[in-house]
PDB file of N, CA and C in Angstrom:
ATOM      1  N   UNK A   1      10.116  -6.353  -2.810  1.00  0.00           N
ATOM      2  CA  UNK A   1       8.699  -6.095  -2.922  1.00  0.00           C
ATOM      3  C   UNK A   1       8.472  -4.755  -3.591  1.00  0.00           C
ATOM      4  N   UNK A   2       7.172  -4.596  -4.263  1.00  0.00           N
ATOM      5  CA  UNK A   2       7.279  -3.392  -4.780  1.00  0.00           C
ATOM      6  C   UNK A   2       6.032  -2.918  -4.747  1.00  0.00           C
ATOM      7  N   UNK A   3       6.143  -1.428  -4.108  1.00  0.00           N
ATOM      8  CA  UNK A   3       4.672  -0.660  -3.585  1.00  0.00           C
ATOM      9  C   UNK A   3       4.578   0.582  -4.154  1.00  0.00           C
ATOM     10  N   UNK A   4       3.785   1.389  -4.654  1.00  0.00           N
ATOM     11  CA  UNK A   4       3.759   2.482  -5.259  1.00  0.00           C
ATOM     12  C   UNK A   4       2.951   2.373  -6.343  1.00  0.00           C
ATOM     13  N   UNK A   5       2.438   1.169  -7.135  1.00  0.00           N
ATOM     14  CA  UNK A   5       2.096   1.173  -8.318  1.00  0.00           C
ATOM     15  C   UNK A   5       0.347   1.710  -7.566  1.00  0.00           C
ATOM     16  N   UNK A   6      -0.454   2.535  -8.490  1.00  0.00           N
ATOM     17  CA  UNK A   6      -1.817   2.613  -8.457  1.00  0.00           C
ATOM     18  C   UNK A   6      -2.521   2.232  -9.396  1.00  0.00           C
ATOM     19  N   UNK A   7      -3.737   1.124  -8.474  1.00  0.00           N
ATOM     20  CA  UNK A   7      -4.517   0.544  -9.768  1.00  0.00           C
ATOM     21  C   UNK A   7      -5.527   0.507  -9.666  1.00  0.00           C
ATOM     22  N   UNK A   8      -5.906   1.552  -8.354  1.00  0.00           N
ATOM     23  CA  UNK A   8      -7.427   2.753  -8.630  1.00  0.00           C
ATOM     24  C   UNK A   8      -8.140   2.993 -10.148  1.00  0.00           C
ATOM     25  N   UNK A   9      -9.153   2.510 -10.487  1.00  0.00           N
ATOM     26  CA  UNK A   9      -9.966   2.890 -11.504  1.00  0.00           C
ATOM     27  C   UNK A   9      -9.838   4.073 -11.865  1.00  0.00           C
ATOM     28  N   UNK A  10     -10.327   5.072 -10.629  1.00  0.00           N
ATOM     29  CA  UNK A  10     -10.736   6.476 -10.999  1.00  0.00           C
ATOM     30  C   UNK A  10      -9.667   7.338 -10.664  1.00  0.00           C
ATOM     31  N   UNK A  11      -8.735   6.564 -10.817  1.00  0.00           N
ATOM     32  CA  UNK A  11      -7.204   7.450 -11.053  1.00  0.00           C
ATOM     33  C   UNK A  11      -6.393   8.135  -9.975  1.00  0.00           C
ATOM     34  N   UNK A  12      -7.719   8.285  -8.540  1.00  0.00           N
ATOM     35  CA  UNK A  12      -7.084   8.872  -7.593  1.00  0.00           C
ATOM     36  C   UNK A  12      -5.966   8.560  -6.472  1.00  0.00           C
ATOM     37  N   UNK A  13      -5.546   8.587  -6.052  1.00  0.00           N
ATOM     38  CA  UNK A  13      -4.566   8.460  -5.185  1.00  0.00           C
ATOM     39  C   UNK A  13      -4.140   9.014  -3.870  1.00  0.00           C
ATOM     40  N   UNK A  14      -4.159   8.022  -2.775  1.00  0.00           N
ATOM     41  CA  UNK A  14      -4.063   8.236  -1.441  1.00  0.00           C
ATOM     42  C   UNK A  14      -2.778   8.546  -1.256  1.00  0.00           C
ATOM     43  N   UNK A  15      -2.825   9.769  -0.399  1.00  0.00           N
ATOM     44  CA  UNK A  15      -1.514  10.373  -0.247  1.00  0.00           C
ATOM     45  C   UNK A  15      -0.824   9.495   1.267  1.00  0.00           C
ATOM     46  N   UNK A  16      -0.140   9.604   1.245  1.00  0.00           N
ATOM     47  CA  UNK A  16       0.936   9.514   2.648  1.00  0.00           C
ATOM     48  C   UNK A  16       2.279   9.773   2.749  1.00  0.00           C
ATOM     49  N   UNK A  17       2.679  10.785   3.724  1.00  0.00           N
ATOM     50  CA  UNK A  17       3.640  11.457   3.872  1.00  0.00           C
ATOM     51  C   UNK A  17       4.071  11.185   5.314  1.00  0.00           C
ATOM     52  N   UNK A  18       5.218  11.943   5.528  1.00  0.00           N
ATOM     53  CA  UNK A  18       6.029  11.307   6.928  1.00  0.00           C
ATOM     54  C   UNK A  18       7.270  10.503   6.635  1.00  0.00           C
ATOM     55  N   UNK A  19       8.146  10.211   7.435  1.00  0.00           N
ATOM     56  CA  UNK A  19       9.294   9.453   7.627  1.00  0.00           C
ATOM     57  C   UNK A  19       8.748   8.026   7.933  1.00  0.00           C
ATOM     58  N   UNK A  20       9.299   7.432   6.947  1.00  0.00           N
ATOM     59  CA  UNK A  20       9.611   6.112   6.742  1.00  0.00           C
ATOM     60  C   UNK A  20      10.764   5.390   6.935  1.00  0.00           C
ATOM     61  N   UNK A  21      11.032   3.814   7.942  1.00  0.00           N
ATOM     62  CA  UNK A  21      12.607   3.336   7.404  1.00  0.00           C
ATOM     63  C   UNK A  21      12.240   1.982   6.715  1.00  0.00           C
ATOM     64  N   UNK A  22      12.476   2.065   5.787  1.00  0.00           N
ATOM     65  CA  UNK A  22      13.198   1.396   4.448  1.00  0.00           C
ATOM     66  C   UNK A  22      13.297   0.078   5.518  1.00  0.00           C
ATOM     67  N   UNK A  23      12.991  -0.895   4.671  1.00  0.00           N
ATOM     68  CA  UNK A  23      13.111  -2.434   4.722  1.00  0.00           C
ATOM     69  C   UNK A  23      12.050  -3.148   5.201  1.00  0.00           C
ATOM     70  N   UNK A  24      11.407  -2.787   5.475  1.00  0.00           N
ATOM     71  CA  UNK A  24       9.732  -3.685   5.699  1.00  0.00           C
ATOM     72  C   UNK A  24       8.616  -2.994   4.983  1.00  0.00           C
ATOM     73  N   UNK A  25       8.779  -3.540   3.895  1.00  0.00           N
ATOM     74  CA  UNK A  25       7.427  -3.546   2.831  1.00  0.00           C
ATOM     75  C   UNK A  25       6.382  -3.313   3.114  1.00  0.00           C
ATOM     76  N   UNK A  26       5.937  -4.848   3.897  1.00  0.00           N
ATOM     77  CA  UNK A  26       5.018  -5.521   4.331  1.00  0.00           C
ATOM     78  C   UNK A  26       4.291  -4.666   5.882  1.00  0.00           C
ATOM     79  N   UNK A  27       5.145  -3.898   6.393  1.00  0.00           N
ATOM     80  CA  UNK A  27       4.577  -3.572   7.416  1.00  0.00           C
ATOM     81  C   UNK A  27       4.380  -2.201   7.381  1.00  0.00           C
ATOM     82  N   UNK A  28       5.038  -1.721   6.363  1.00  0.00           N
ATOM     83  CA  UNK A  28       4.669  -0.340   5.755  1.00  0.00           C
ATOM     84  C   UNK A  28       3.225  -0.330   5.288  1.00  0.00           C
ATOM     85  N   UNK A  29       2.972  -1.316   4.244  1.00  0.00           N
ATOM     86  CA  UNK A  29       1.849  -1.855   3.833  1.00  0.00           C
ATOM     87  C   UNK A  29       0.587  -1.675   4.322  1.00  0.00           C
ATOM     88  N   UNK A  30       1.076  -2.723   5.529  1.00  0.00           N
ATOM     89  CA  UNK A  30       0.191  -3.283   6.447  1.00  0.00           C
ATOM     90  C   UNK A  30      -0.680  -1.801   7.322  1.00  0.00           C
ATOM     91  N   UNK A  31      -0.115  -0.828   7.758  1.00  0.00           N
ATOM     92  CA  UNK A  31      -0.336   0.152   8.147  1.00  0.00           C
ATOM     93  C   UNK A  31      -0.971   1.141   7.670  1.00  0.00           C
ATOM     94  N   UNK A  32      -0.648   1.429   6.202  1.00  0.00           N
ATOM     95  CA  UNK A  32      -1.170   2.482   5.120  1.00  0.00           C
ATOM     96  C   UNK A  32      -2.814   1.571   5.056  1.00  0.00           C
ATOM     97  N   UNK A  33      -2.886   0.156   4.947  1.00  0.00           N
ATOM     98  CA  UNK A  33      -4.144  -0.380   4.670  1.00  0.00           C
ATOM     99  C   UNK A  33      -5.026  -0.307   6.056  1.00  0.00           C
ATOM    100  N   UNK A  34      -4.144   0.065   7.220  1.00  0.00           N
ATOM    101  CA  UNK A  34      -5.143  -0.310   8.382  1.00  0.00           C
ATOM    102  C   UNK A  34      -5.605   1.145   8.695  1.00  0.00           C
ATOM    103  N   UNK A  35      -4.940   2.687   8.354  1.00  0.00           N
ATOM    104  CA  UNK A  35      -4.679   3.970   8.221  1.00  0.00           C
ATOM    105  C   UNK A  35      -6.227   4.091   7.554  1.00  0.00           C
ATOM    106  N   UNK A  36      -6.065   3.516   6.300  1.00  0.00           N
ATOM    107  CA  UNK A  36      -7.274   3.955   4.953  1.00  0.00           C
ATOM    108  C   UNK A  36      -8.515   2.674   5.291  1.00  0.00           C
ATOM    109  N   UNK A  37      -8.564   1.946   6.184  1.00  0.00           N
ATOM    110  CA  UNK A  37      -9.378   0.729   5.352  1.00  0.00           C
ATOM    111  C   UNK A  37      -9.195   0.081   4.439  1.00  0.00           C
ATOM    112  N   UNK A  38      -8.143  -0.354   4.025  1.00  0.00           N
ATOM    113  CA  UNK A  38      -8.226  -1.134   2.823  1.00  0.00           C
ATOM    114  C   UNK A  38      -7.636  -2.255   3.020  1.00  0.00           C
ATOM    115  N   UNK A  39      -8.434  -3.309   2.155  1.00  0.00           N
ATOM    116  CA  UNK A  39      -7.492  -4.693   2.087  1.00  0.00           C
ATOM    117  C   UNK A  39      -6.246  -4.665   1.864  1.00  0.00           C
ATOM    118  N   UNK A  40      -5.443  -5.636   1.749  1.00  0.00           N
ATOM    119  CA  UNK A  40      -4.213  -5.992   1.912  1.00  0.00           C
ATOM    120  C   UNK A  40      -3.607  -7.646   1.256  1.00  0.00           C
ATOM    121  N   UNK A  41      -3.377  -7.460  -0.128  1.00  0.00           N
ATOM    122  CA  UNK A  41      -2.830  -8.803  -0.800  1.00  0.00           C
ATOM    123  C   UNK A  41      -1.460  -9.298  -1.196  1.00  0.00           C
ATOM    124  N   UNK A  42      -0.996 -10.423  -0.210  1.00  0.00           N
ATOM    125  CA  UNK A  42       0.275 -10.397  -0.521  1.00  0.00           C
ATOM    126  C   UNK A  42       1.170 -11.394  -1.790  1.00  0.00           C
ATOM    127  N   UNK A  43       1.454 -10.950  -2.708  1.00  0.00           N
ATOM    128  CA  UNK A  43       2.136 -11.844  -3.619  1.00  0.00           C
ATOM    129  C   UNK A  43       3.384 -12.363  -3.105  1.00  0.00           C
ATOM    130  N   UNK A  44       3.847 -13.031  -4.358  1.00  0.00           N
ATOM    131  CA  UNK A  44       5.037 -13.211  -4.583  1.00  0.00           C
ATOM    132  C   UNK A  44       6.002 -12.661  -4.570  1.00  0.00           C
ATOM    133  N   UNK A  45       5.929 -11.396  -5.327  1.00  0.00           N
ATOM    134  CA  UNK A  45       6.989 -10.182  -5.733  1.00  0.00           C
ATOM    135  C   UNK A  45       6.355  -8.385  -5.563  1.00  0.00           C
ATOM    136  N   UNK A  46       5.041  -8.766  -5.072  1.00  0.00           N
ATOM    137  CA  UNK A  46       4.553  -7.142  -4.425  1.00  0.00           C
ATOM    138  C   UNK A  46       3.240  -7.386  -3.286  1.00  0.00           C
ATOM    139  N   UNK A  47       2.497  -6.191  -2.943  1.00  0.00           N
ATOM    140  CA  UNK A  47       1.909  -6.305  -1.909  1.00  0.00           C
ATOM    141  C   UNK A  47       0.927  -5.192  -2.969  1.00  0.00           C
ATOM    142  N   UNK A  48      -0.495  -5.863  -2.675  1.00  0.00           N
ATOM    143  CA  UNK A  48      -1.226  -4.856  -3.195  1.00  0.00           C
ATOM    144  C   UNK A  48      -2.259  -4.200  -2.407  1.00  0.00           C
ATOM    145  N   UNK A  49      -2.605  -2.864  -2.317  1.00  0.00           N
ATOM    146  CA  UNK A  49      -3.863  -2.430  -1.297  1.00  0.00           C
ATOM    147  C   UNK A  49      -5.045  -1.698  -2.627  1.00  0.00           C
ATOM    148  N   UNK A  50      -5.896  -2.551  -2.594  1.00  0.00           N
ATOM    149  CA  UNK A  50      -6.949  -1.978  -3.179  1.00  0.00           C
ATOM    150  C   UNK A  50      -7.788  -1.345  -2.601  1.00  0.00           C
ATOM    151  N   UNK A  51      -9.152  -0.722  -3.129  1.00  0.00           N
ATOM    152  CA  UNK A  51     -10.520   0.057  -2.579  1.00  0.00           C
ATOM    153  C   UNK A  51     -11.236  -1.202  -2.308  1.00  0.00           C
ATOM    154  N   UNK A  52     -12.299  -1.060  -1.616  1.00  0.00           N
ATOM    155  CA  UNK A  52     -12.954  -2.201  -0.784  1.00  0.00           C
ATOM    156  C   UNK A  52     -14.069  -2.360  -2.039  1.00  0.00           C
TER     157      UNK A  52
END
């Protein structure tokens, strides 16, 4: 899966810092979107969190 890409319009970008362990994408994901409010879309080959 692949997370990191930003596809914010206005270029900005939500920070998050802290220790992470490696191997759940999806629940990394899942958390950063429930953290910020934001939706949560899951593909095929990435997970996307957009602005509402």
């Amino acid at each position: 899966m692949a997370i990191g890409r930003s596809c914010r319009p206005n270029g900005a970008d939500l920070r998050v810092s802290g220790v992470f362990k490696a191997g759940n994408s999806v629940s990394f994901a899942q958390a950063v979107a429930a953290l910020h409010g934001l939706p949560v879309r899951e593909q095929a080959n990435r997970i996307e969190l957009s602005a509402k």
